[in-house]
N, C-alpha and C. Protein backbone atom coordinates (compact mmCIF):
# COMPACT_ATOMS: atom_id res chain seq x y z
N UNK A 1 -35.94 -10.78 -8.18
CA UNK A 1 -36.60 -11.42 -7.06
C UNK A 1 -36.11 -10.78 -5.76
N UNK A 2 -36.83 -10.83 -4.77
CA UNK A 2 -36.69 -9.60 -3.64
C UNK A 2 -36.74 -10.90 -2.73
N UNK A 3 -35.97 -10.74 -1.55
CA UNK A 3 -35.81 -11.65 -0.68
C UNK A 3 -36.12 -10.66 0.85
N UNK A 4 -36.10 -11.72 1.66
CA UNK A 4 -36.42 -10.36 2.97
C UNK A 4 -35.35 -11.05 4.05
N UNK A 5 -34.39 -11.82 3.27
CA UNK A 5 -33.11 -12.10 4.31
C UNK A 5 -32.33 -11.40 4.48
N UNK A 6 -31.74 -10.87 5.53
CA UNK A 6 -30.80 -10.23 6.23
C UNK A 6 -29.69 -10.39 5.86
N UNK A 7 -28.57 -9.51 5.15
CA UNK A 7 -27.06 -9.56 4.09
C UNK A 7 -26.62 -9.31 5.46
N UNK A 8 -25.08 -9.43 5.42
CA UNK A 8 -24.08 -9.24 5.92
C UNK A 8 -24.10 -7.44 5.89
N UNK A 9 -23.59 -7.25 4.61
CA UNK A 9 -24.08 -5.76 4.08
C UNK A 9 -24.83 -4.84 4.31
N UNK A 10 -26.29 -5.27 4.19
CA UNK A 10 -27.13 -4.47 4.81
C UNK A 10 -27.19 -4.35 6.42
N UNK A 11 -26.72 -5.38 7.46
CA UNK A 11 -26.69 -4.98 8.72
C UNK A 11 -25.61 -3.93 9.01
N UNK A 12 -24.68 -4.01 8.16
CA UNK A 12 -24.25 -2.70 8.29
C UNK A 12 -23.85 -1.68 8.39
N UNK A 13 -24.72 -1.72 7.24
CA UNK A 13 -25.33 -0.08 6.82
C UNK A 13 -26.37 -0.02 7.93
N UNK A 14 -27.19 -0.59 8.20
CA UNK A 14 -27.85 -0.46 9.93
C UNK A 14 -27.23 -0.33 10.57
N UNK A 15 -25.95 -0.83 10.96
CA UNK A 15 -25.28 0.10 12.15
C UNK A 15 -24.86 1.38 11.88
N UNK A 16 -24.24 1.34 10.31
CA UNK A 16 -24.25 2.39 10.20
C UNK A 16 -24.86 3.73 10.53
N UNK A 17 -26.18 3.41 9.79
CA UNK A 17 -27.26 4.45 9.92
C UNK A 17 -27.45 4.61 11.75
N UNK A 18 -27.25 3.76 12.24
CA UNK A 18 -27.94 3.79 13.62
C UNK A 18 -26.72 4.92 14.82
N UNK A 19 -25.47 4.65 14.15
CA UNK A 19 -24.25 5.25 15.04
C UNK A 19 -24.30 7.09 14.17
N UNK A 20 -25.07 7.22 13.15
CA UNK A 20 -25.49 8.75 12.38
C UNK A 20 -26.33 9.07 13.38
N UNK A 21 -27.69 8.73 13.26
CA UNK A 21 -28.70 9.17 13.94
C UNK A 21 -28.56 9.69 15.72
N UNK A 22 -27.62 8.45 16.23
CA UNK A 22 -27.25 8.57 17.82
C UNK A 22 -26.44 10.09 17.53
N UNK A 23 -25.27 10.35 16.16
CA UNK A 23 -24.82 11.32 16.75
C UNK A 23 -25.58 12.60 16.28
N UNK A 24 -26.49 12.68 15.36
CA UNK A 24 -27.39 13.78 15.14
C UNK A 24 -27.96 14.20 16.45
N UNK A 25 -28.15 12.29 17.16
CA UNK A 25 -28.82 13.12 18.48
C UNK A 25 -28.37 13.59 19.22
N UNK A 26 -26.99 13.63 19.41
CA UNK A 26 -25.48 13.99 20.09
C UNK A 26 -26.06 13.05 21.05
N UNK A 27 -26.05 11.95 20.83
CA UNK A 27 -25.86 10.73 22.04
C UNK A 27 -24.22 10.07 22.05
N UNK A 28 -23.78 10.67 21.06
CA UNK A 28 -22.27 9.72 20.76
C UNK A 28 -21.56 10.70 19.83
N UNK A 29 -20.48 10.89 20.23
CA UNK A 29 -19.13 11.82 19.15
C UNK A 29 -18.60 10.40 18.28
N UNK A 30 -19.02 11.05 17.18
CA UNK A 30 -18.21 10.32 16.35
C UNK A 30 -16.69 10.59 15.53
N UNK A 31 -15.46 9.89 15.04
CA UNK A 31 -14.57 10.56 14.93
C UNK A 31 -14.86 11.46 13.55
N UNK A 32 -13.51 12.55 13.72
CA UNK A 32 -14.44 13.39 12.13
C UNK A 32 -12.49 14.11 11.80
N UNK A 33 -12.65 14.11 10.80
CA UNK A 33 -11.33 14.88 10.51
C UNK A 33 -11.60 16.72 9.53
N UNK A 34 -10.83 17.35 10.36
CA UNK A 34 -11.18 18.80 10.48
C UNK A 34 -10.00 19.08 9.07
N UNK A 35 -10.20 19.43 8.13
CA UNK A 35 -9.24 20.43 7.07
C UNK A 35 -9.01 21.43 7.51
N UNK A 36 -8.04 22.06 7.39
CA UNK A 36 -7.58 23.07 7.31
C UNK A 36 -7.94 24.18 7.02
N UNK A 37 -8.71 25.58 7.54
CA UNK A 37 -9.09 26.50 6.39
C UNK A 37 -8.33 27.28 6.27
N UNK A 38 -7.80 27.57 4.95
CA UNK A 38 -6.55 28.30 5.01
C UNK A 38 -7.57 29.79 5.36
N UNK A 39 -6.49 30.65 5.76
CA UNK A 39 -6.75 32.30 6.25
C UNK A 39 -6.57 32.74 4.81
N UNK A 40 -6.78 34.52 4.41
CA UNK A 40 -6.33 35.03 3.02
C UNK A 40 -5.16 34.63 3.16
N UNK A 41 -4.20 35.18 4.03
CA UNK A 41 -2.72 35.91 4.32
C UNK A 41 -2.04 34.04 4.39
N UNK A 42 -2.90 33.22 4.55
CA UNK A 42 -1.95 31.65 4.13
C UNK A 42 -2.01 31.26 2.60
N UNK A 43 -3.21 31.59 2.10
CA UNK A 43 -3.11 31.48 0.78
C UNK A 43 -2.24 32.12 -0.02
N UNK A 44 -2.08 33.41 0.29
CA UNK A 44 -0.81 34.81 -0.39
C UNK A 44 0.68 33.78 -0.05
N UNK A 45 0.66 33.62 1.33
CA UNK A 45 1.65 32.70 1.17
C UNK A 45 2.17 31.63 0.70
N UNK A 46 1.59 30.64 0.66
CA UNK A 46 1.39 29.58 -0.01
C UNK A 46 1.53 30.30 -1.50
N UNK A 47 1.24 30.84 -1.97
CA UNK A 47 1.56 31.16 -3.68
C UNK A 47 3.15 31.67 -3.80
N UNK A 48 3.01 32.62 -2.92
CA UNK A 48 4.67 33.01 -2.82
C UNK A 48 5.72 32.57 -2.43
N UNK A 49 5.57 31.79 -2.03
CA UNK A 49 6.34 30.67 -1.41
C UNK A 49 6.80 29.61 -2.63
N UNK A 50 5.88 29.79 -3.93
CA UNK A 50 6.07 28.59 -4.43
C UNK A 50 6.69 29.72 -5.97
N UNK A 51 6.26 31.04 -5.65
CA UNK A 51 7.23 32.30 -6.59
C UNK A 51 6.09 31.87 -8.20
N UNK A 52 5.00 32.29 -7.67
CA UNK A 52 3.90 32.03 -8.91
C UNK A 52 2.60 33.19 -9.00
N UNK A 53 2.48 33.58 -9.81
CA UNK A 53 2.14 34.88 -10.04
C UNK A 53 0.38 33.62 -9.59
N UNK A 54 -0.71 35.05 -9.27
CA UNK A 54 -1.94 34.26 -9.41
C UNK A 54 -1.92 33.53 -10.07
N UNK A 55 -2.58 34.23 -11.66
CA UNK A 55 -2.58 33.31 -12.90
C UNK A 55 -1.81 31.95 -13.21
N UNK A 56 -0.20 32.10 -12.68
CA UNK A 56 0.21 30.77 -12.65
C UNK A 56 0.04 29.95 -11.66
N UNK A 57 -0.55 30.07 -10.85
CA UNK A 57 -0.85 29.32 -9.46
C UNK A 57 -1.94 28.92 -10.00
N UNK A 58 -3.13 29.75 -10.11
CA UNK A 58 -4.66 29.24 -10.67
C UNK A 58 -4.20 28.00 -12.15
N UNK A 59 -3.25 27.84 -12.86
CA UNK A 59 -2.98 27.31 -14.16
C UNK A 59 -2.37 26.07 -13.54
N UNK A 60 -1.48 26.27 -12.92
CA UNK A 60 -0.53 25.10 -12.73
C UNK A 60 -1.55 23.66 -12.23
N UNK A 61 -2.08 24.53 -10.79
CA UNK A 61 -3.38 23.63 -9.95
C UNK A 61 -4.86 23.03 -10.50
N UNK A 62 -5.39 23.78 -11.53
CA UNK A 62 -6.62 24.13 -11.83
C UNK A 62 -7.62 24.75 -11.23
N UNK A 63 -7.07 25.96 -10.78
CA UNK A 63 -7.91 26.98 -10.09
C UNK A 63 -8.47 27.82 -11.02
N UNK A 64 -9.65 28.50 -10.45
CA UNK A 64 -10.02 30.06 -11.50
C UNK A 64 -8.94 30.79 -10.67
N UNK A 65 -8.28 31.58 -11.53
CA UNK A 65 -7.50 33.09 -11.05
C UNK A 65 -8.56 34.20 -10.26
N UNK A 66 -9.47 34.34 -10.84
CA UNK A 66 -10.54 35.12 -9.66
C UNK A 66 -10.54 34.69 -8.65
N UNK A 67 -11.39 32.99 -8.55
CA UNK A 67 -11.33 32.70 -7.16
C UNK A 67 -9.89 32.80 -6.37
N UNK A 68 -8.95 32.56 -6.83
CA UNK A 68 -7.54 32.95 -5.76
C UNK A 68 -7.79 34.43 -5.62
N UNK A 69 -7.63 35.20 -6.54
CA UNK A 69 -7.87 36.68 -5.89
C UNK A 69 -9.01 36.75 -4.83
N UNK A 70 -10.16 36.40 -4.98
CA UNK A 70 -11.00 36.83 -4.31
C UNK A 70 -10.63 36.08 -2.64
N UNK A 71 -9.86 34.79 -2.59
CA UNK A 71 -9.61 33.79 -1.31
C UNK A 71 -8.84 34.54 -0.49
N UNK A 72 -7.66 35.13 -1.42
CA UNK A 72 -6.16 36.19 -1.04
C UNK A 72 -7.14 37.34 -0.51
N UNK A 73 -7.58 37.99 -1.14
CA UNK A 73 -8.39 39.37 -0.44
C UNK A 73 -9.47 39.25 0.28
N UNK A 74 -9.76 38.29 0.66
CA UNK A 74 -10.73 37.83 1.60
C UNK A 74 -11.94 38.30 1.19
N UNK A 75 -12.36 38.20 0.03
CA UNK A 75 -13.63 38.38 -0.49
C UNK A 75 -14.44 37.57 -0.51
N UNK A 76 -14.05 36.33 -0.35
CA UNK A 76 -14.59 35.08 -0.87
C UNK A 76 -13.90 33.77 0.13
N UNK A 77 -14.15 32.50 0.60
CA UNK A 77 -13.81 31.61 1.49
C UNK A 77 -13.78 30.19 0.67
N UNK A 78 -12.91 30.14 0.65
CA UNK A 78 -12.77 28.54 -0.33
C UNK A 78 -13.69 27.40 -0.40
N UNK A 79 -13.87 26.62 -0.56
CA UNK A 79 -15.26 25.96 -0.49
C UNK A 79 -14.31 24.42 0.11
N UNK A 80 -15.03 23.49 0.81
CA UNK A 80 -14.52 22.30 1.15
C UNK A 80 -13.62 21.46 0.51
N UNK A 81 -14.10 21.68 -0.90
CA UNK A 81 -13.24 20.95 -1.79
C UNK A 81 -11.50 21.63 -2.04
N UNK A 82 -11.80 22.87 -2.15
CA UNK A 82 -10.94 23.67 -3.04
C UNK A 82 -9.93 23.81 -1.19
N UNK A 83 -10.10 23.87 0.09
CA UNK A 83 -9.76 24.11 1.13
C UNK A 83 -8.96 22.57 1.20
N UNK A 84 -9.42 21.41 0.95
CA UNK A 84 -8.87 19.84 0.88
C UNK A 84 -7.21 20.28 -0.38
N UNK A 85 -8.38 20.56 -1.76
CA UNK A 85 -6.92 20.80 -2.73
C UNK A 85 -5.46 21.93 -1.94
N UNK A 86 -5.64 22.95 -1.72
CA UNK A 86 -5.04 23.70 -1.12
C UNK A 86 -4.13 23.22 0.41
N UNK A 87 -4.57 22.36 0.89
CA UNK A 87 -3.71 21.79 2.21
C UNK A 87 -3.12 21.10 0.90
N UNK A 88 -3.51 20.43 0.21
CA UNK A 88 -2.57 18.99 -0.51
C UNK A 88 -1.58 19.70 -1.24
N UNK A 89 -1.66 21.04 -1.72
CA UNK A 89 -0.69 21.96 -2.42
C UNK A 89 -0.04 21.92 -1.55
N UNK A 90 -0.08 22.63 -0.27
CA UNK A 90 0.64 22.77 0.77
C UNK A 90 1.73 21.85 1.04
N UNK A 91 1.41 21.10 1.08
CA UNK A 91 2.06 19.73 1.94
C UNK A 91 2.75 19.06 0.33
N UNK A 92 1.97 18.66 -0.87
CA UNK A 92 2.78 17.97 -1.60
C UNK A 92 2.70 18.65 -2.90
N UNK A 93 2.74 19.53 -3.19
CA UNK A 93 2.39 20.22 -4.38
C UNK A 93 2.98 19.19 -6.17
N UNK A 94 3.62 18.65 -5.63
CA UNK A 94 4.26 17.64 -7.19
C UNK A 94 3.10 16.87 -6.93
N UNK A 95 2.47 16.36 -6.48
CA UNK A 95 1.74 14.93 -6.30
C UNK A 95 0.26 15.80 -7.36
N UNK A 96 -0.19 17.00 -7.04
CA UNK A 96 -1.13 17.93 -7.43
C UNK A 96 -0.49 17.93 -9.11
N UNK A 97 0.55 18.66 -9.05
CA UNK A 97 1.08 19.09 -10.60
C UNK A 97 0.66 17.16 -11.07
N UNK A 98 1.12 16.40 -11.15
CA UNK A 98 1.54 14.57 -11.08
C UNK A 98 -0.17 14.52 -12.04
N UNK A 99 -0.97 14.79 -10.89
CA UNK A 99 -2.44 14.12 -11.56
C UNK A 99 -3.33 15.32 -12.03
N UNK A 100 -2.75 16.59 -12.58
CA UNK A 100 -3.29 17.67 -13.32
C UNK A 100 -2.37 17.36 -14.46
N UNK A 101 -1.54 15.85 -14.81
CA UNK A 101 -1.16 15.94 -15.80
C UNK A 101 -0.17 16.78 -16.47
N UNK A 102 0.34 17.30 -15.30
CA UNK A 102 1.65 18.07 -15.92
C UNK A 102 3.32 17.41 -16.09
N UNK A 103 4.20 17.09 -17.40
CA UNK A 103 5.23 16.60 -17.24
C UNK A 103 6.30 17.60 -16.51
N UNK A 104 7.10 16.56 -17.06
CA UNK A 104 8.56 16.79 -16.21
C UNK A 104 9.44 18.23 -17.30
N UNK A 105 9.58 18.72 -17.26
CA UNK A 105 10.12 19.87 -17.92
C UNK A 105 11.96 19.65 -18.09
N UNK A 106 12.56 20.34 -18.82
CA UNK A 106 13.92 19.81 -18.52
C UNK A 106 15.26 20.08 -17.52
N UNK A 107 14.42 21.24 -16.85
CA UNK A 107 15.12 21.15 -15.82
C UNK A 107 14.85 20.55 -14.02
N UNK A 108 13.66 19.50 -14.76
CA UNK A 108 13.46 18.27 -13.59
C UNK A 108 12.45 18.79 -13.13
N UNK A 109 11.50 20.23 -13.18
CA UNK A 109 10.58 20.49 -12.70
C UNK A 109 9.05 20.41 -13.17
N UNK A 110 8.06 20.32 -13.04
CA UNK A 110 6.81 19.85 -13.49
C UNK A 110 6.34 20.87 -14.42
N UNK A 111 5.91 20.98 -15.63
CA UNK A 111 5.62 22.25 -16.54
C UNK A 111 3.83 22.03 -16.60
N UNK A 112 3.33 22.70 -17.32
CA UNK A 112 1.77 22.94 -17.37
C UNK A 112 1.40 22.14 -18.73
N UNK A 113 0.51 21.45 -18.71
CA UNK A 113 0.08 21.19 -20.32
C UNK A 113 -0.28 21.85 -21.27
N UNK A 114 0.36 21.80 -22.64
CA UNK A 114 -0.32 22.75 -23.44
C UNK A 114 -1.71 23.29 -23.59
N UNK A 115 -1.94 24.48 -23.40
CA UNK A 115 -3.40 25.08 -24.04
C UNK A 115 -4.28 24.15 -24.82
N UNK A 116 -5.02 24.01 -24.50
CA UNK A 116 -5.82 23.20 -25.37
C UNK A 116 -7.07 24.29 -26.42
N UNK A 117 -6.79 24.19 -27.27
CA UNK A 117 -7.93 25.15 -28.16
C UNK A 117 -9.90 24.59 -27.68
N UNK A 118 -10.35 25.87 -27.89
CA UNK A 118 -11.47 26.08 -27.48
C UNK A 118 -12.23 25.15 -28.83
N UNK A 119 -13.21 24.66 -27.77
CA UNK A 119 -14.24 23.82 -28.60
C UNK A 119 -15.09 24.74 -29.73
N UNK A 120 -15.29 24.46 -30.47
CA UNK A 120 -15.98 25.33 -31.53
C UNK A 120 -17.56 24.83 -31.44
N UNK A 121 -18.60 25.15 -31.21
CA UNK A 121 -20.08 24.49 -31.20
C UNK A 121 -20.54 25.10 -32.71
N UNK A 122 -21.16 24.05 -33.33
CA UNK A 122 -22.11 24.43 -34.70
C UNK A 122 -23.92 24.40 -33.86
């Protein structure tokens, strides 16, 4: 049953929508938070810094190893998402290893999860 009363909720998402549109029209700055884009030469760092070959940097995080090569040699520009993961390496890199599921190893440091074998399709 469809009602045509006015929610709490839906007003708003009308303001909502209404404070978008003002700033599409640039009638109003709205606040916005800027990431970080890392440069190649911060990414090279950021790996070396942490003493991890590509491949183990791309493994540890869940990166492709290409895409880091290609970010490092400036072939290629990280994408929004992967530019968000990469500040959070930066800044907390255990918290990253933590929810990629990697344990505690025995000398207190975070290890990689075992390989997992490739799916076989019939």
């Amino acid at each position: 049953m469809m009602t045509t009363e006015r929610t709490e909720t839906g007003l708003e998402i009308e303001t909502a929508m209404g404070e978008v549109l003002a700033h599409v029209r640039g009638e109003t700055a709205l606040p916005c938070r800027i990431v970080d884009d890392p440069a190649a030469k911060r990414i090279v760092s950021l790996r070396k810094r942490m003493k991890l070959s590509r491949q183990k940097f791309a493994d540890r995080f869940g990166l492709d190893a290409r895409a880091v090569q290609d970010w490092e040699q400036g072939r290629r520009v990280p994408d929004r998402a992967a530019r968000v993961l990469l500040t959070v390496i930066d800044r907390d890199p255990e918290a990253v290893m933590r929810s990629c599921g990697h344990g505690l190893g025995r000398r207190g440091r975070y290890r990689a999860p075992p390989p997992t074998e490739p799916s076989v399709r019939d």
